[in-house]
C-alpha atoms as a PDB file:
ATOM      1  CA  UNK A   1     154.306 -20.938 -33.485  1.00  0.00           C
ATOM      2  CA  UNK A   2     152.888 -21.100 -36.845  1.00  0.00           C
ATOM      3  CA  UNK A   3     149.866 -18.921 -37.924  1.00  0.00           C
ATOM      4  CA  UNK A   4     148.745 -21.556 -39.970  1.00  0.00           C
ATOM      5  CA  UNK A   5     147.095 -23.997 -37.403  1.00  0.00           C
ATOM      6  CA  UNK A   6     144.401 -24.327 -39.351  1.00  0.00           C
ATOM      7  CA  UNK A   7     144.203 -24.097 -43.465  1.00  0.00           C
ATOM      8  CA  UNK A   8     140.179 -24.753 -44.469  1.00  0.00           C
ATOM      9  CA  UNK A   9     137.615 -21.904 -43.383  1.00  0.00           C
ATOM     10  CA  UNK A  10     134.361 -22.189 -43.482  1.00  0.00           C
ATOM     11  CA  UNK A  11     132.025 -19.064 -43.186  1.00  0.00           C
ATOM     12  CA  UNK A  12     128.296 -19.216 -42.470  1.00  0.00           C
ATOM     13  CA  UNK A  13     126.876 -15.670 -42.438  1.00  0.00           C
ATOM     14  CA  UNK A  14     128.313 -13.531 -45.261  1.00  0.00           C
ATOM     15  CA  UNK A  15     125.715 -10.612 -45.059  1.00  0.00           C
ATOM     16  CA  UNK A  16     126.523  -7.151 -44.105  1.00  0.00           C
ATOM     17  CA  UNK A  17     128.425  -7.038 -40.870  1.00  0.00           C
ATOM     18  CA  UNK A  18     131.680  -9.051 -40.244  1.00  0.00           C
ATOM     19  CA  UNK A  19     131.536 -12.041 -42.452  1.00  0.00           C
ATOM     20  CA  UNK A  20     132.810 -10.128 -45.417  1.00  0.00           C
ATOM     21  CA  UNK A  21     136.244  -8.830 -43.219  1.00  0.00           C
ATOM     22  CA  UNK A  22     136.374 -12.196 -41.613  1.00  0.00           C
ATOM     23  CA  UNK A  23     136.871 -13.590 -45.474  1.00  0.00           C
ATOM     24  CA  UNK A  24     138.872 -11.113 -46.858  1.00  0.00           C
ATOM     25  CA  UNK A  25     141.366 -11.453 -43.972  1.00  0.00           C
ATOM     26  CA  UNK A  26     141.545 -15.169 -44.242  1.00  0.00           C
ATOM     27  CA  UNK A  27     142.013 -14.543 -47.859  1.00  0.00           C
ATOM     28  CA  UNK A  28     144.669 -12.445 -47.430  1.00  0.00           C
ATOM     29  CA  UNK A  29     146.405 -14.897 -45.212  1.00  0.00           C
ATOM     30  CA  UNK A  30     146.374 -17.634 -47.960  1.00  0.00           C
ATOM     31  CA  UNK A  31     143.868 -19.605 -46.198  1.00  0.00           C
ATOM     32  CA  UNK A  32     141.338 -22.127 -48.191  1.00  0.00           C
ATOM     33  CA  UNK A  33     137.934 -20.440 -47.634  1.00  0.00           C
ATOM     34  CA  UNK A  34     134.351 -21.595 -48.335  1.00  0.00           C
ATOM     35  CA  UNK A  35     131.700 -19.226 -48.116  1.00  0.00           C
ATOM     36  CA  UNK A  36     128.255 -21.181 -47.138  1.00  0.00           C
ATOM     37  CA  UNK A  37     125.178 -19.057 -48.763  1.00  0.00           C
ATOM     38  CA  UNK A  38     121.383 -20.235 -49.038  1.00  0.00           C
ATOM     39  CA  UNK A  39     120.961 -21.731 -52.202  1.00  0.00           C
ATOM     40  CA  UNK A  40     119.376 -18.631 -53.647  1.00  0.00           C
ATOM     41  CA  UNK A  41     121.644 -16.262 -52.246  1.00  0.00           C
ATOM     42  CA  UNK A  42     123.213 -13.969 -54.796  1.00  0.00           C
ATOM     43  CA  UNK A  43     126.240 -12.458 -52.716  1.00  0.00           C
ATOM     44  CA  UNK A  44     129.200 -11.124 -54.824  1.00  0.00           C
ATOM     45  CA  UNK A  45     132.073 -12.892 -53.504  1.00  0.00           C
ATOM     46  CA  UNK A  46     135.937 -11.729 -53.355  1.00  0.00           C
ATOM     47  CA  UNK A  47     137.520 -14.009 -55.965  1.00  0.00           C
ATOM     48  CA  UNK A  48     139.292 -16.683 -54.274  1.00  0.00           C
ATOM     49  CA  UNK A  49     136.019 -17.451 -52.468  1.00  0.00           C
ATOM     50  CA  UNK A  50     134.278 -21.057 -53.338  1.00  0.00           C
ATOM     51  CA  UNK A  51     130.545 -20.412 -53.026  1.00  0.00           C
ATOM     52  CA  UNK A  52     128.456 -23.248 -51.176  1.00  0.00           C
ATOM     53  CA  UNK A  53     124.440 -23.532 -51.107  1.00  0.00           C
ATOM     54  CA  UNK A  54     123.027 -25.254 -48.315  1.00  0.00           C
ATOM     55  CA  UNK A  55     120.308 -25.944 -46.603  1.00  0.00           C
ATOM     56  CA  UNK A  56     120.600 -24.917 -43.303  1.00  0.00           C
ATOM     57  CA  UNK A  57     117.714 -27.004 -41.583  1.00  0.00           C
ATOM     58  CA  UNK A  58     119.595 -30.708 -42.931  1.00  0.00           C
ATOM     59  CA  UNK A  59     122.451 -31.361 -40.675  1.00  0.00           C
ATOM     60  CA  UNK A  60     123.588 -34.276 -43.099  1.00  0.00           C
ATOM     61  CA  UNK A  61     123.497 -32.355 -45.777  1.00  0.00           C
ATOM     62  CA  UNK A  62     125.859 -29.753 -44.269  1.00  0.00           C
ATOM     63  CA  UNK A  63     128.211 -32.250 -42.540  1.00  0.00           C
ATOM     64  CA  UNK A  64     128.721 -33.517 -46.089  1.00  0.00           C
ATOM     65  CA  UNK A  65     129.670 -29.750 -47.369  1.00  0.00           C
ATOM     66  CA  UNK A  66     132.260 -29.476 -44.724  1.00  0.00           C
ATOM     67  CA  UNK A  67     133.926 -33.059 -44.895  1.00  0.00           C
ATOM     68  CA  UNK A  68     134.364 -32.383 -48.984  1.00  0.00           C
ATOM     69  CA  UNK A  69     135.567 -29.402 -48.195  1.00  0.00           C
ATOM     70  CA  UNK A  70     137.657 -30.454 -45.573  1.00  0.00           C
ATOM     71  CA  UNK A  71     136.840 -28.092 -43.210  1.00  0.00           C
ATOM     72  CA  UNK A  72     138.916 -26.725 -40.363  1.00  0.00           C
ATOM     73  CA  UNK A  73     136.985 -24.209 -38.896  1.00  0.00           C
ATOM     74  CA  UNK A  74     133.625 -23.525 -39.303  1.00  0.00           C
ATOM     75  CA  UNK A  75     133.017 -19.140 -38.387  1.00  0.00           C
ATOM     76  CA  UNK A  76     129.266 -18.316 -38.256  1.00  0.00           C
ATOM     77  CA  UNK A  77     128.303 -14.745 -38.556  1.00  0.00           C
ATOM     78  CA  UNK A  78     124.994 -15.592 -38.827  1.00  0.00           C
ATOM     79  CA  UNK A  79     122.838 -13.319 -37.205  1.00  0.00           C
ATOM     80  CA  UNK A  80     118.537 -12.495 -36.900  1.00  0.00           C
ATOM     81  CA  UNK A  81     116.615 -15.250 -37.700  1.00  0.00           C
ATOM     82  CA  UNK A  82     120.095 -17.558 -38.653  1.00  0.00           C
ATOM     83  CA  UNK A  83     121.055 -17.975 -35.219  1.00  0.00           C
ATOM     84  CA  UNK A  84     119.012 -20.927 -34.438  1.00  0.00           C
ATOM     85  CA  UNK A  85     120.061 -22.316 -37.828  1.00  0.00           C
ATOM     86  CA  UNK A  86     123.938 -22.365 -35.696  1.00  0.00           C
ATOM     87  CA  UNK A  87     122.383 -25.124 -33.459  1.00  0.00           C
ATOM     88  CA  UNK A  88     122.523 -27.469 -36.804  1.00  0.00           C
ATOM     89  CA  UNK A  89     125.680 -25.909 -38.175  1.00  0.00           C
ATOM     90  CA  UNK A  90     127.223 -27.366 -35.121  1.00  0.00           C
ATOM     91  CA  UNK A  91     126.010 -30.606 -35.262  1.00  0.00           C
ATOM     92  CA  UNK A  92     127.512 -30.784 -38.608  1.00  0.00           C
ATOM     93  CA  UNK A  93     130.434 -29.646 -37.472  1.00  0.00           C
ATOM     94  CA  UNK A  94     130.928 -32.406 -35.214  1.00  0.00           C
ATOM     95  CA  UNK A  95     129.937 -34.953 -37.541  1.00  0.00           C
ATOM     96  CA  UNK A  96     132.584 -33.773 -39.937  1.00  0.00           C
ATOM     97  CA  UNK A  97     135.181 -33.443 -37.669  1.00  0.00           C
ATOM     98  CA  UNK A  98     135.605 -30.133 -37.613  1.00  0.00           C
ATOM     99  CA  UNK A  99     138.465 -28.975 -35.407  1.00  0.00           C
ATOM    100  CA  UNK A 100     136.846 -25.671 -34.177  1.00  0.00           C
ATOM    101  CA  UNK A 101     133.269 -24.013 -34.509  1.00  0.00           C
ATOM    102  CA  UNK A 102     133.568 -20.308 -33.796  1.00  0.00           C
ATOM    103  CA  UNK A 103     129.654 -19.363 -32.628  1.00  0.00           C
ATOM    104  CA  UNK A 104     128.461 -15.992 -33.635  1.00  0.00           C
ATOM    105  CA  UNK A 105     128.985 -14.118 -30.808  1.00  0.00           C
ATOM    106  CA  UNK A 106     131.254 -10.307 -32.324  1.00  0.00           C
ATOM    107  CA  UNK A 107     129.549  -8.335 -29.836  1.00  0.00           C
ATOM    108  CA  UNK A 108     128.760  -7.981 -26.412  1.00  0.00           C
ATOM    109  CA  UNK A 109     130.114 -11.080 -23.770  1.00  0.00           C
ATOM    110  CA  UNK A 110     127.596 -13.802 -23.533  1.00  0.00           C
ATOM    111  CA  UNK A 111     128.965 -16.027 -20.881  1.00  0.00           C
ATOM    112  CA  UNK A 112     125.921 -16.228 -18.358  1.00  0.00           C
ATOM    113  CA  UNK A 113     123.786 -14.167 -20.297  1.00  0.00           C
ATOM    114  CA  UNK A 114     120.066 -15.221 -19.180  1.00  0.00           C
ATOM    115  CA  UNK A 115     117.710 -12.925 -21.289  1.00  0.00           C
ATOM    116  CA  UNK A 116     117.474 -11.457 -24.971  1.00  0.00           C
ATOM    117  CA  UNK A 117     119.581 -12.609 -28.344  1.00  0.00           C
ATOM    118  CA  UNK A 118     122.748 -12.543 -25.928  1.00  0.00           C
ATOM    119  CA  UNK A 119     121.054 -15.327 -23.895  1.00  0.00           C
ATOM    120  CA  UNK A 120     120.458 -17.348 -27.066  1.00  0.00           C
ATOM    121  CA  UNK A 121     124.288 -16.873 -28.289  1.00  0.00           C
ATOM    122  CA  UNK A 122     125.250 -17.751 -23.997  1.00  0.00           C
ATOM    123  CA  UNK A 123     122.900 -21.310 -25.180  1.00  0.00           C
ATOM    124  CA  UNK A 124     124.366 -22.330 -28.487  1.00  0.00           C
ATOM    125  CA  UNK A 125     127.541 -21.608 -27.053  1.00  0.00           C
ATOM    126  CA  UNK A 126     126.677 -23.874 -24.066  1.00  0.00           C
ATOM    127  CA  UNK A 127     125.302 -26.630 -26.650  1.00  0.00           C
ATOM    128  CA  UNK A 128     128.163 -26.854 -28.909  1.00  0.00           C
ATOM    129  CA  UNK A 129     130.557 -27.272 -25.377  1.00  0.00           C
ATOM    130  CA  UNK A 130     128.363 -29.694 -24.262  1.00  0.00           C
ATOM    131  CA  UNK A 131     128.690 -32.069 -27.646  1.00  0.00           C
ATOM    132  CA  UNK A 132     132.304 -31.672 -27.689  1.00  0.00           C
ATOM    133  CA  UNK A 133     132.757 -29.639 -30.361  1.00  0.00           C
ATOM    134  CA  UNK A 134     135.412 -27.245 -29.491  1.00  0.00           C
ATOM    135  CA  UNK A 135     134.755 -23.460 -29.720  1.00  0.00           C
ATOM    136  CA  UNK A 136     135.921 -19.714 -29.449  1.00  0.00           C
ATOM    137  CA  UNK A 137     133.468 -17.246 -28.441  1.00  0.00           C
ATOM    138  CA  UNK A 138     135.003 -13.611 -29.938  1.00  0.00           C
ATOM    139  CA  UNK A 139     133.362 -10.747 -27.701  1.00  0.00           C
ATOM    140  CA  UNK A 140     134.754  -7.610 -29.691  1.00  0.00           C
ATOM    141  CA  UNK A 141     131.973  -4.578 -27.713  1.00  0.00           C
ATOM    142  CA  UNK A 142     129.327  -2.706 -29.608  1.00  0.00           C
ATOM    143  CA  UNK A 143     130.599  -1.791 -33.571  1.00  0.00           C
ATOM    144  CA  UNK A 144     131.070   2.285 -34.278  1.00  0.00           C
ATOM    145  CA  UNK A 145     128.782   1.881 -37.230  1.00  0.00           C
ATOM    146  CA  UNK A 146     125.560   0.740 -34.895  1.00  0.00           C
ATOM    147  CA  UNK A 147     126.366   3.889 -32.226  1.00  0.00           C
ATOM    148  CA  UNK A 148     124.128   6.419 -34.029  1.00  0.00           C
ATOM    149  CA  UNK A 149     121.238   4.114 -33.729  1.00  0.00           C
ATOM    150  CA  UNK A 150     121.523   3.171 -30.309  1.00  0.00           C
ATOM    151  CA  UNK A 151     121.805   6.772 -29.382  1.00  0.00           C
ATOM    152  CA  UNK A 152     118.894   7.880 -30.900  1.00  0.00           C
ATOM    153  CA  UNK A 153     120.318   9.769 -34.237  1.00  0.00           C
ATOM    154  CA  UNK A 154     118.201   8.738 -37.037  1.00  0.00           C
ATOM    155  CA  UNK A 155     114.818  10.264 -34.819  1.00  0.00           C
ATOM    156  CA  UNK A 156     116.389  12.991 -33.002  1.00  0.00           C
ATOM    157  CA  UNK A 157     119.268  14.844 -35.293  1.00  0.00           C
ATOM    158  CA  UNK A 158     121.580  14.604 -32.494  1.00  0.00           C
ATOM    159  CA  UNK A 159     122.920  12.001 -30.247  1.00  0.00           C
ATOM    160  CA  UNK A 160     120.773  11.314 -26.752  1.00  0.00           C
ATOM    161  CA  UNK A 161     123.210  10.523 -24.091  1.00  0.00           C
ATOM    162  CA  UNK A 162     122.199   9.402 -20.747  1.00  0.00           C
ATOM    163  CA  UNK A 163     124.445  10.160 -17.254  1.00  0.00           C
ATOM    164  CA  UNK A 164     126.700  12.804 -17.438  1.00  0.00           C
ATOM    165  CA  UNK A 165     128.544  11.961 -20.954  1.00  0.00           C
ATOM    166  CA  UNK A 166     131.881  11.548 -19.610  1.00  0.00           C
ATOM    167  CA  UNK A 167     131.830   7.767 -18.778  1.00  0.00           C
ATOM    168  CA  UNK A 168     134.635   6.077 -21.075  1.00  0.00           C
ATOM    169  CA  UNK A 169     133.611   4.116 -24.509  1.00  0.00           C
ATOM    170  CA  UNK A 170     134.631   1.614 -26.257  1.00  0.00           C
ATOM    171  CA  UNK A 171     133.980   0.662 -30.222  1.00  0.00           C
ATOM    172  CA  UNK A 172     135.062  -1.606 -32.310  1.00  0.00           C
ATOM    173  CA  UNK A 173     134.644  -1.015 -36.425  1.00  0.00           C
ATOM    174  CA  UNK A 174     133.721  -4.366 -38.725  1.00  0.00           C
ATOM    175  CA  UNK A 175     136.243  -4.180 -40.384  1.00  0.00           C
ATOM    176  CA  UNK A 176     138.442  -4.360 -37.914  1.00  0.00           C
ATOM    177  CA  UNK A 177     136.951  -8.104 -36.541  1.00  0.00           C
ATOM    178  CA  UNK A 178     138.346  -9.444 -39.765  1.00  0.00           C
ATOM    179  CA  UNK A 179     141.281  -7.398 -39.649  1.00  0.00           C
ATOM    180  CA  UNK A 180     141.980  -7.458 -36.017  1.00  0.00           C
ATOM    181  CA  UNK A 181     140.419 -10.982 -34.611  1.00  0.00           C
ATOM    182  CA  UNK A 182     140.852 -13.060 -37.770  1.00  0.00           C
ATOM    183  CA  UNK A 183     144.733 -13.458 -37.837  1.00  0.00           C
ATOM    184  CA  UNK A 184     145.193 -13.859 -34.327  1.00  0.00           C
ATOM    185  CA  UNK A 185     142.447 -16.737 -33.798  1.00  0.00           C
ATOM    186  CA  UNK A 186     144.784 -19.277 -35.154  1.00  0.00           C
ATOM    187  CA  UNK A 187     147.499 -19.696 -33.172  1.00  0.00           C
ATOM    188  CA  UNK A 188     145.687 -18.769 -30.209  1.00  0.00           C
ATOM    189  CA  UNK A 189     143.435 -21.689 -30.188  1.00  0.00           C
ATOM    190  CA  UNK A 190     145.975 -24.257 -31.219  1.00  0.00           C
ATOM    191  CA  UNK A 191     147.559 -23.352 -27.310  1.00  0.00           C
ATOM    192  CA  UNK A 192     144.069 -22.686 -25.893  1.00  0.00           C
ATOM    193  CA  UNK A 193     141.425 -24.797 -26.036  1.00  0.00           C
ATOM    194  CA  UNK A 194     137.519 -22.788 -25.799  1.00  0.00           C
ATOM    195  CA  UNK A 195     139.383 -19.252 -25.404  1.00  0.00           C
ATOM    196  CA  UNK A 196     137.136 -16.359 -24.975  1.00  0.00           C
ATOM    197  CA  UNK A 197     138.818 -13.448 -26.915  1.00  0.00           C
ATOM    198  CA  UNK A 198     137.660  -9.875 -26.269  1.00  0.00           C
END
């Protein structure tokens, strides 16, 4: 099976978590990327990279970016505040034709998920299904480089377990999303339609 299913990226979400990997590894794989940035965004991009302002909030507008671009895939890393801009992103990608939207999910599993920012990933997730637009929903655990925060390092000077300490952990670094995730979503999807990695 080829790994080149798909050949035009689109990335919404290039800020300071996976977005970057997620280009750089679809860079390094030859791929035709398009990084979609805010129109007064100032991101240094990886050369290679064609830069596209939008305006998130105009649908027609970005269904427009994608078909000239002839988009593939659209990835959104957005994340905060962005993720209700993903509800537009996919209606976009439908009207352009977009083969696959991959929702930003790079965390914890949202399937089912009724309360808190997983519950609004679990929704968008849902909407995009429920317009047809094809999807895969990436669940790669907590990242390394959040643990000392969620454990209470910054305030404390040491790291505030709870239970005993000895129950097994997973991570997962950024960089390894891009590195990792990145070349294996292609081929996957071409066999299997809304796959759930993790």
């Amino acid at each position: 099976m080829s790994t080149n299913v798909f050949k035009s990226f689109a990335v919404a979400g290039v800020g300071n978590t996976v977005g970057m990997p997620i280009v750089k590894s679809l860079l390094s794989r030859n791929a035709q990327v398009i990084v979609l940035t805010r129109p007064s965004s100032k991101k240094s991009l990886p050369d290679g990279v064609k830069t596209v302002p939008v305006d998130y909030s105009d649908t027609k507008a970005l269904a427009a970016a994608l078909r000239e671009n002839s988009v593939d895939v659209v990835i959104s890393t957005l994340s905060g505040e962005g993720l209700h801009a993903q509800y537009k992103l996919a209606d976009a990608a439908k009207a352009a034709g977009v083969k696959l939207f991959v929702p930003s999910e790079f965390g914890m599993p949202t399937k089912g998920a009724t309360e808190g920012v997983l519950a609004e990933k679990n929704k968008l997730a849902d909407y995009a299904q429920s317009i047809g637009l094809p999807i895969t929903r990436v669940y790669n655990g907590l990242y390394q480089e959040f643990l000392p925060f969620m454990v209470g390092m910054p305030e404390a000077g040491k790291f505030l377990i709870e239970g005993s300490g000895n129950e097994p952990l997973s991570l997962t670094a950024m960089s390894d999303v891009g590195g990792k995730y990145a070349p294996k979503l292609c081929p996957l999807i071409l066999t299997y339609p809304n796959l759930h990695m993790t």
